[in-house]
C-alpha atoms as a PDB file:
ATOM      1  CA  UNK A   1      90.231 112.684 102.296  1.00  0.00           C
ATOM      2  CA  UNK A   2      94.110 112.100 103.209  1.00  0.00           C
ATOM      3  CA  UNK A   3      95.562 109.762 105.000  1.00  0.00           C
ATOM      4  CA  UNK A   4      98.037 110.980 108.217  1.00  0.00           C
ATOM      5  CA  UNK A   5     101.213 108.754 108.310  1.00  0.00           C
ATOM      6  CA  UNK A   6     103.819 109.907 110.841  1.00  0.00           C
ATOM      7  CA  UNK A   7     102.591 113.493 111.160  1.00  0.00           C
ATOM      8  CA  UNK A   8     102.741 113.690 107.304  1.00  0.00           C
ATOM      9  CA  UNK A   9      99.832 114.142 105.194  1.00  0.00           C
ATOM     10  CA  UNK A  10      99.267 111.723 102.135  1.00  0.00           C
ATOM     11  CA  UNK A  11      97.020 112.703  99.159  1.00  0.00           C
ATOM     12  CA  UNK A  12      94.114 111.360  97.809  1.00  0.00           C
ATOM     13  CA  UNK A  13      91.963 111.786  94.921  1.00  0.00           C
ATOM     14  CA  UNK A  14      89.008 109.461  93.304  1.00  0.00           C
ATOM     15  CA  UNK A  15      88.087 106.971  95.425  1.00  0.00           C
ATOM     16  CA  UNK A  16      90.501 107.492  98.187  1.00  0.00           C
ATOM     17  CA  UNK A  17      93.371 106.325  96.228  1.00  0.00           C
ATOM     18  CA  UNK A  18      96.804 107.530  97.828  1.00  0.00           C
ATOM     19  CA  UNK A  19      98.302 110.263  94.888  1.00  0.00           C
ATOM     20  CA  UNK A  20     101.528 108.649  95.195  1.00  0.00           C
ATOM     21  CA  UNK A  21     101.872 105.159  95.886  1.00  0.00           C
ATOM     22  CA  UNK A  22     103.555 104.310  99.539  1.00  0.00           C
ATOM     23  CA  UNK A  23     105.293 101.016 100.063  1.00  0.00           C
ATOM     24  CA  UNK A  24     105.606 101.458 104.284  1.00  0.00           C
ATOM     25  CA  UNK A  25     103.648  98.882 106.252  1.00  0.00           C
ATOM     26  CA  UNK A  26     102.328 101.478 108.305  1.00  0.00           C
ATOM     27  CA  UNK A  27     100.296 102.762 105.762  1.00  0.00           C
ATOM     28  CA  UNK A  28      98.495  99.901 104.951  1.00  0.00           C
ATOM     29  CA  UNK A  29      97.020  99.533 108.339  1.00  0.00           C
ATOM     30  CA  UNK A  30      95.886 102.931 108.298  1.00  0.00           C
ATOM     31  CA  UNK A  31      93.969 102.715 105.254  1.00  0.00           C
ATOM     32  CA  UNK A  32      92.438  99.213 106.385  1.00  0.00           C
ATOM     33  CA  UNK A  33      91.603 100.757 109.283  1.00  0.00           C
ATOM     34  CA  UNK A  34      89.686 103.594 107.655  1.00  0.00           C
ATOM     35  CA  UNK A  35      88.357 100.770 104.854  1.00  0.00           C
ATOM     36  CA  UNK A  36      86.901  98.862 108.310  1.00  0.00           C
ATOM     37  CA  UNK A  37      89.228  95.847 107.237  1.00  0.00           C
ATOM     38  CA  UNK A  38      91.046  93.300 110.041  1.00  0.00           C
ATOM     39  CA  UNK A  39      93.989  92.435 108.295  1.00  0.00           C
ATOM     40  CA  UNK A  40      95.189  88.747 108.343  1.00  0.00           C
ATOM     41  CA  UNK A  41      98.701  86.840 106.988  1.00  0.00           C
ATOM     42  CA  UNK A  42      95.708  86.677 103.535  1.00  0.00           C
ATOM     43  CA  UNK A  43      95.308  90.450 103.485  1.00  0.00           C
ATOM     44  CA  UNK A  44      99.137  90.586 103.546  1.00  0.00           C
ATOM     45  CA  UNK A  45     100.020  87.918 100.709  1.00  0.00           C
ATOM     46  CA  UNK A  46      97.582  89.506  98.550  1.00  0.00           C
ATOM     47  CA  UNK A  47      98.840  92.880  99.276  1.00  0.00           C
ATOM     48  CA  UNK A  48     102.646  92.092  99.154  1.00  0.00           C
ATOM     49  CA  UNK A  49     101.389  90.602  95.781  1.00  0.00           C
ATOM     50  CA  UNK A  50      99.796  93.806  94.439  1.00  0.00           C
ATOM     51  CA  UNK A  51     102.780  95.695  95.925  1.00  0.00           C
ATOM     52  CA  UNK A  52     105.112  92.903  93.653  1.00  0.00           C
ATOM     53  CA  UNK A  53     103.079  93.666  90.819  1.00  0.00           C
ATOM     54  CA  UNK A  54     103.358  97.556  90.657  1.00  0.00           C
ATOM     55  CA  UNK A  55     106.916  97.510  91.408  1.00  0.00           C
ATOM     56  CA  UNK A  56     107.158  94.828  88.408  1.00  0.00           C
ATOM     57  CA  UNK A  57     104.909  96.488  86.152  1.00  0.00           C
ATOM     58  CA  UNK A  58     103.818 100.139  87.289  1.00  0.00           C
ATOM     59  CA  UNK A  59     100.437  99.149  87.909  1.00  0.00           C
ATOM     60  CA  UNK A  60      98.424  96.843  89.807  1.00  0.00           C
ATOM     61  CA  UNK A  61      96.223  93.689  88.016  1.00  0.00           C
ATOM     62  CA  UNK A  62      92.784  93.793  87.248  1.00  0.00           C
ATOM     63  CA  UNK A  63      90.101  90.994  89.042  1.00  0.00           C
ATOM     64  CA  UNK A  64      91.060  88.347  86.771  1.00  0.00           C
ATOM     65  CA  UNK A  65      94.829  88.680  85.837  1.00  0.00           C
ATOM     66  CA  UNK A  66      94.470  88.738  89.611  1.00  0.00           C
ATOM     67  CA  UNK A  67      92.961  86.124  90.195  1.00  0.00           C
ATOM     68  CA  UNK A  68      94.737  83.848  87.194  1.00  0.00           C
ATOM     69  CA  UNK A  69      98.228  84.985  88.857  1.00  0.00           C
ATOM     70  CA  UNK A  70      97.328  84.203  92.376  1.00  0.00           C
ATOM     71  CA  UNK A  71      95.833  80.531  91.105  1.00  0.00           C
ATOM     72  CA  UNK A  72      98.950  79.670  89.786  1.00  0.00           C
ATOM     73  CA  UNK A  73     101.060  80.957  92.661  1.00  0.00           C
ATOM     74  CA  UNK A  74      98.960  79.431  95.453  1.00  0.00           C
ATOM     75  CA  UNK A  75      96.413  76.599  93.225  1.00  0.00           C
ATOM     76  CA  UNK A  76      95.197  75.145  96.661  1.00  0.00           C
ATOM     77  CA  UNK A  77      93.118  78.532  97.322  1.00  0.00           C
ATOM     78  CA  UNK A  78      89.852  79.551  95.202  1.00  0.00           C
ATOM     79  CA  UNK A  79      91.088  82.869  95.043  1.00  0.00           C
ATOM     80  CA  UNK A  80      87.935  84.259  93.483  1.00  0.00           C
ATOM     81  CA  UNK A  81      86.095  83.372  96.175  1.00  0.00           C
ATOM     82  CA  UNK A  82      88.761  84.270  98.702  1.00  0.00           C
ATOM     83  CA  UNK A  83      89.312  87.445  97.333  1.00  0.00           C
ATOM     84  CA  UNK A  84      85.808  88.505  97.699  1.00  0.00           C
ATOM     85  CA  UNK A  85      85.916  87.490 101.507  1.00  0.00           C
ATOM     86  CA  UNK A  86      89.126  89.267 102.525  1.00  0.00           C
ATOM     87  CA  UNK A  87      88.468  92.271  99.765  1.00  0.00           C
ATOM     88  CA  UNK A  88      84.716  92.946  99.572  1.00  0.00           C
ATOM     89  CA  UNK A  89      83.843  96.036  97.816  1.00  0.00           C
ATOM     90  CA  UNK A  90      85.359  95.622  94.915  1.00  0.00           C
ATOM     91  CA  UNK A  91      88.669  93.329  95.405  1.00  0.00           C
ATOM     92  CA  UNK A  92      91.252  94.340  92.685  1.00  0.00           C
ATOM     93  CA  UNK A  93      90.876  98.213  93.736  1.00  0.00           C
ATOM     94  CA  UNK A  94      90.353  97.579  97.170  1.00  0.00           C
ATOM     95  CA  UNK A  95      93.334  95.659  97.417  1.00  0.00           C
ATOM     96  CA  UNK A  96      95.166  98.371  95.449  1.00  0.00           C
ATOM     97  CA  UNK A  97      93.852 100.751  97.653  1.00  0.00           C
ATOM     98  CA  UNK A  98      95.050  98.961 100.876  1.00  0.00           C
ATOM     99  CA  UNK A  99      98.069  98.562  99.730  1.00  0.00           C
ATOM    100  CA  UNK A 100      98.863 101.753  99.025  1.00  0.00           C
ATOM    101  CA  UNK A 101      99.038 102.040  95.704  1.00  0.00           C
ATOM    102  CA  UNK A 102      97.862 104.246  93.388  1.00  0.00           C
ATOM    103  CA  UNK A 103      94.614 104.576  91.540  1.00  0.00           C
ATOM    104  CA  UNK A 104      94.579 101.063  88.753  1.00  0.00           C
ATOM    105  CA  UNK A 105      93.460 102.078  85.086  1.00  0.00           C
ATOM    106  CA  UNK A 106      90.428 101.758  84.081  1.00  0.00           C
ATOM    107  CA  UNK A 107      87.888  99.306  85.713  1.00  0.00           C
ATOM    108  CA  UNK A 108      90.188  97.755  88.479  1.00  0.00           C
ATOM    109  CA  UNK A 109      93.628  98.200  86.277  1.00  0.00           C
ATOM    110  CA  UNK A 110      95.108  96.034  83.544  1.00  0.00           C
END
């Protein structure tokens, strides 16, 4: 599968996952499209998150980093419960994935 942003063609390989990570808004509405997700101003904190977090540390956060970071950001939200609802197949990669970022290491990245 590939992903057409602006009459350009963007790679995938396992699981989707763009082959180069793309940081245009445009692109994550495509892929939530595709992923059946309605994105709402939760989608896109978590995502501008996971975007922070690559460009920080070249890779996204696994589930609980993920959730630990986001607690301490925003401690009014159960984040594991509301990452589950926004995110539900799988919410680290998914997120990842609808962000536009590349494949995370390893079970859901580190």
């Amino acid at each position: 599968m590939s992903y057409i942003l602006n009459g350009e063609e963007l790679e995938t390989g396992e699981e989707d996952f763009l082959l180069e990570a793309n940081f245009s808004d445009e692109i994550v509405e495509i892929i939530a499209a595709a992923e059946k997700i309605t994105l709402t101003d939760e989608h896109w904190q978590v995502i501008n998150f996971m975007r922070e977090k690559y460009r920080e540390d070249g890779h996204t956060p696994n589930f609980r980093n993920l959730v630990a970071e986001l607690d301490e950001l925003h401690p009014d939200t159960d984040w594991k419960k509301k990452l589950y609802e926004l995110f539900p197949s799988q919410p680290a990669r998914q997120a990842a994935r609808i962000s536009g970022m590349t494949k995370p290491f390893g079970k859901g990245g580190y």
